[in-house]
Structures are given as C-alpha cells and as structure tokens.
Protein backbone atom coordinates (compact mmCIF):
# COMPACT_ATOMS: atom_id res chain seq x y z
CA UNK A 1 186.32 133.66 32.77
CA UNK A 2 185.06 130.23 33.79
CA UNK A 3 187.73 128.83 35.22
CA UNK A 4 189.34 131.57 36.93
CA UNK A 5 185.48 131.84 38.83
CA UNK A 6 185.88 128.12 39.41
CA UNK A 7 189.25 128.47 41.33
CA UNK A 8 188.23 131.53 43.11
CA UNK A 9 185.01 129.69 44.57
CA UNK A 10 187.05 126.50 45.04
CA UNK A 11 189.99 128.43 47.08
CA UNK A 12 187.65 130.68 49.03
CA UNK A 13 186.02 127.79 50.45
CA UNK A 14 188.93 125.69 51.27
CA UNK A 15 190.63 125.28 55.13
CA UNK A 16 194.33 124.63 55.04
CA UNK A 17 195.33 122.86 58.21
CA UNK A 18 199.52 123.08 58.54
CA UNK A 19 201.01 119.99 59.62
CA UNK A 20 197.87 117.71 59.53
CA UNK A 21 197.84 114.42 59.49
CA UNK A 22 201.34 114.49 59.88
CA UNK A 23 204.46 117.01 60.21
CA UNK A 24 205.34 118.74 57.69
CA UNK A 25 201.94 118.58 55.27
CA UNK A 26 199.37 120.93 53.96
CA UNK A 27 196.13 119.55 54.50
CA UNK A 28 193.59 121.14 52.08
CA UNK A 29 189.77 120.28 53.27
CA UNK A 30 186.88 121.41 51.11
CA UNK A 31 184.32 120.62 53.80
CA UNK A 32 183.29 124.05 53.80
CA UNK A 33 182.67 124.39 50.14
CA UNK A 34 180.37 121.44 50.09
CA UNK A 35 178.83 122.96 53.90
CA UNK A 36 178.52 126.21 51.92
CA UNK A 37 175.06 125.71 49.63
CA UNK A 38 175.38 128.90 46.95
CA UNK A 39 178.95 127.96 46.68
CA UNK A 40 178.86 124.44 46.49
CA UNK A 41 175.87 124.74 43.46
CA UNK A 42 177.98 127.23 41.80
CA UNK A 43 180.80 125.32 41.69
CA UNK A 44 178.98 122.42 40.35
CA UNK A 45 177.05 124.74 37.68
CA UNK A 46 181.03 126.14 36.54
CA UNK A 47 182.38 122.72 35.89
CA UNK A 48 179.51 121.54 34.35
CA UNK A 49 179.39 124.32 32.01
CA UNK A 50 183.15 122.99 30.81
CA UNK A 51 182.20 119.22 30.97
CA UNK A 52 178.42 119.67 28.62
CA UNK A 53 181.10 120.97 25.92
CA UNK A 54 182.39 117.39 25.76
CA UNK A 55 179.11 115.90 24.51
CA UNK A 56 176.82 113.37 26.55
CA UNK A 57 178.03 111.63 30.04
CA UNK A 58 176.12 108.48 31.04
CA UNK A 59 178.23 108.13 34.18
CA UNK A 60 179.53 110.32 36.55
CA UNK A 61 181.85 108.08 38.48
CA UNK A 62 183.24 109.25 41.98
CA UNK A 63 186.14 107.80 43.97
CA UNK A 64 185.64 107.08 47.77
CA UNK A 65 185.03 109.16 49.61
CA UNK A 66 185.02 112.92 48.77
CA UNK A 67 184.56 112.29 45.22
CA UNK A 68 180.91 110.78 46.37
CA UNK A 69 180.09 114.80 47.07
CA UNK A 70 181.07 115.75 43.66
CA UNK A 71 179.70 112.64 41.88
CA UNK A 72 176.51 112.81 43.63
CA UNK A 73 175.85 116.63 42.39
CA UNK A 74 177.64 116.37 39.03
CA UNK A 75 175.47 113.45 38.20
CA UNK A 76 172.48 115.21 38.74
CA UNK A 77 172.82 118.74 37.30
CA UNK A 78 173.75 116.46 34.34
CA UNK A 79 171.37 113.66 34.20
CA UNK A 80 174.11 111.21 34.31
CA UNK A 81 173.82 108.06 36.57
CA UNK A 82 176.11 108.12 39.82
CA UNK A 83 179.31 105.41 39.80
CA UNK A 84 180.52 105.13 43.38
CA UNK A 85 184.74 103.43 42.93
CA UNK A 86 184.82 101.73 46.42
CA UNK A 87 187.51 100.31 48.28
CA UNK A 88 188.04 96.99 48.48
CA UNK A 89 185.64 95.25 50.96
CA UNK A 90 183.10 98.23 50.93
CA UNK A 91 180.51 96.09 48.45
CA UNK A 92 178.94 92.80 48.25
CA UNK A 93 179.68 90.33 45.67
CA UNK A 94 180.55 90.00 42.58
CA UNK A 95 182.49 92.85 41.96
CA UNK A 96 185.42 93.96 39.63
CA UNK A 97 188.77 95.00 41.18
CA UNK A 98 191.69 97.02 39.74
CA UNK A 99 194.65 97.00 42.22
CA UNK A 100 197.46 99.33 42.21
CA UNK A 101 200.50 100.36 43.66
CA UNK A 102 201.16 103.14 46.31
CA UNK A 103 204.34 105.03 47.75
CA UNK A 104 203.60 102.82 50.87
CA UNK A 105 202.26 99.42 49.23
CA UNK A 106 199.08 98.11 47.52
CA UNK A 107 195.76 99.12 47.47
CA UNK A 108 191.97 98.06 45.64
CA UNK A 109 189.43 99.68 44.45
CA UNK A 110 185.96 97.90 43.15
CA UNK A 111 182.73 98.85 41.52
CA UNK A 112 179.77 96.73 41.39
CA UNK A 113 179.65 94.20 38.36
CA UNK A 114 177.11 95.00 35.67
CA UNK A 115 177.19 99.08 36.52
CA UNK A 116 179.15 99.62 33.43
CA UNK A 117 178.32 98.45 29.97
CA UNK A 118 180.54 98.69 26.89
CA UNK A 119 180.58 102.29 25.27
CA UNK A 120 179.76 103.67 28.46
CA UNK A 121 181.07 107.80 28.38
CA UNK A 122 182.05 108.90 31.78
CA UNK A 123 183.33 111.20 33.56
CA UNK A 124 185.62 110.79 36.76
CA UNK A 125 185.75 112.83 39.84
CA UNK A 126 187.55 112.80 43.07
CA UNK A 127 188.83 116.01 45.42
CA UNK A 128 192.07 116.42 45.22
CA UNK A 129 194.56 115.05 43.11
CA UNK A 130 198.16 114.03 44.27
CA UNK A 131 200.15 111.51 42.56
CA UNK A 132 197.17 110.15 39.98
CA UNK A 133 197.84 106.73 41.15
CA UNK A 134 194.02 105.72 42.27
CA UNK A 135 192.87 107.57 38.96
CA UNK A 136 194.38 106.03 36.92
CA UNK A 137 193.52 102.45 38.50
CA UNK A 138 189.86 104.12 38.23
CA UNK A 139 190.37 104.81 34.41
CA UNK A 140 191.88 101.17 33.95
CA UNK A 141 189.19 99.55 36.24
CA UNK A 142 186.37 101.32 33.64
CA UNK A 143 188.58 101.11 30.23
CA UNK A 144 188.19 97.37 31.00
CA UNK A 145 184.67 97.30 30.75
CA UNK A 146 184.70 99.30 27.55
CA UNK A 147 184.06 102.55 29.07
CA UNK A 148 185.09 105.93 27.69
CA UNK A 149 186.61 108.09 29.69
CA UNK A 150 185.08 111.38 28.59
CA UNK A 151 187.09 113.73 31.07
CA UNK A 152 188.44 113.76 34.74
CA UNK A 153 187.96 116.25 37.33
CA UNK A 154 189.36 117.58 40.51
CA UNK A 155 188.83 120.75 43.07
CA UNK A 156 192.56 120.39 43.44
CA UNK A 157 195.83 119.46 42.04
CA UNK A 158 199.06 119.29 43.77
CA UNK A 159 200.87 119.96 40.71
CA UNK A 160 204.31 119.07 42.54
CA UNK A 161 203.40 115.88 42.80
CA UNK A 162 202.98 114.97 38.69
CA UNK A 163 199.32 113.47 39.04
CA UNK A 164 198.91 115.30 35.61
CA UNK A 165 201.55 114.04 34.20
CA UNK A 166 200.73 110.70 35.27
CA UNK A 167 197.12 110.96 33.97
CA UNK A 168 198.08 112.10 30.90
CA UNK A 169 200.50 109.11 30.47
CA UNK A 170 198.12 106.68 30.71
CA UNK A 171 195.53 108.37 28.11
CA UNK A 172 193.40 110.21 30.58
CA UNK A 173 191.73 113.65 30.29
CA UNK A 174 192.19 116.00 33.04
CA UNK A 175 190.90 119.15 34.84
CA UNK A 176 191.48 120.56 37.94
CA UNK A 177 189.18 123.43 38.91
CA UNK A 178 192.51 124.99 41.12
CA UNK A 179 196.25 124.25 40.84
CA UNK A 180 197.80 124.62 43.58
C-alpha cells in the first residue's frame, strides 16, 4: 500500500511540460510537490517508512540540485547528516572528484573532503532518474571513501532509458517512488 500512495502523491504533484527544453521531450517538474507542504511531508514520511527498514543511515547524500530538496528533508525526518554531491567548481578546496562520461561529453561532481569517513551507510537521492550515469559516479565517488551505499532513491524513473539497469550493474540499490 506504501508505494502505490507514494506514486500517487508523487504523480499528482508533478507538471509535465511537452517539448521543454527542447522538441520532442517530456519535461517532468516536481516543483509543485515540494511547493505543496502536506504533500511534500507525506511523501517524505512514505519513503522513509521503506528506507528505516534498511537499518541506520548516517548520510543522506543529495545530488545538485533537486536532490538538495529531498536530501535536506530525508535527512532530517531521519536524523541523518545532509551530503550535498556538487558540481565541479561549486566548493572550495580540497575536495574529491569522480568524473564521468555523458551522451554529450564529460562531466564532475565533488563533495567536500573529510564529509565521509570509512563505514559511512548512506543513502542517495536525486529527482529523477534517466540514464544512472551521475549516480553511479555518486556511488563510486562515496564507495571510494569506504562508504556503504545503503539504498538509492528517486521521485522518478524513466525506465526507457535503463538507469536501473545501469544502477544495478554497478552494485547499487535502487527505488523510484514512480516509474514512469
């Protein structure tokens, strides 16, 4: 019952904008679930319901930018410290960087060095997930520092595009509140 709730609230607070940012695309904006207070809390309380099951999370690490919203909230219903996975220039030095590859070239991300410690359980958030590629360079990044992974989550999943399969390649829980 749990996750069909979770989906519900996470689709009927979703805009779809056709052919935004470019022809042809579906652009899926949750601005109005995180605008939208009740909704917004009890989509926070529904995942964290599924993620307590998994044990303790020191961590709740969020990639830039709308995963900050999630990370931010997650963190604190579940007395987790907040992670923030920047891109690369965002933070002063030192830092550790994990780049990867994209469809249309290269990209960073970076956390500040000395925010993770070995054995380290966290979990990973982000909005939406598409082809898994800045995931898994998150997962890498914090595997490197001995961090545990505990789970991954997302509002969405564009399951056409194999970020699922592409997680789970590389070792990395997953959840995806809808699946679209």
């Amino acid at each position: 019952m749990t996750a069909r709730r979770l989906e519900q609230v996470v689709r009927e607070n979703c805009t779809e904008t056709l052919n935004f940012p470019s022809e042809g695309v579906l652009f899926r904006d949750f601005t109005d679930l995180f605008a939208n207070g009740p909704a917004f809390a009890e989509t926070v309380d529904l995942m964290c319901s599924v993620i307590e099951e998994k044990g303790g999370i020191d961590l709740v690490a969020g990639i830039e930018a709308r995963g900050f919203l999630l990370c931010a909230a997650l963190g604190y219903r579940l007395g987790a410290g907040v992670l923030p996975i920047r891109k690369a220039g965002k933070l002063p030095s030192p830092t550790v960087t994990q780049s990867y590859s994209l469809e249309y070239g290269e990209a960073t991300i970076e956390i500040r060095e000395g925010m993770v410690h070995p054995g380290s359980r966290i979990l990973l958030v982000d909005d939406v997930l598409a082809t898994g590629g800045t995931m898994v360079a998150a997962a890498t990044l914090l595997r490197g520092l001995g961090a545990e992974i505990v789970d991954s989550w997302v509002l969405l999943e564009i399951a056409a595009l194999g970020g699922a399969t592409f997680l789970r390649e590389h070792g990395v829980p997953f959840n995806a509140a809808w699946r679209a």
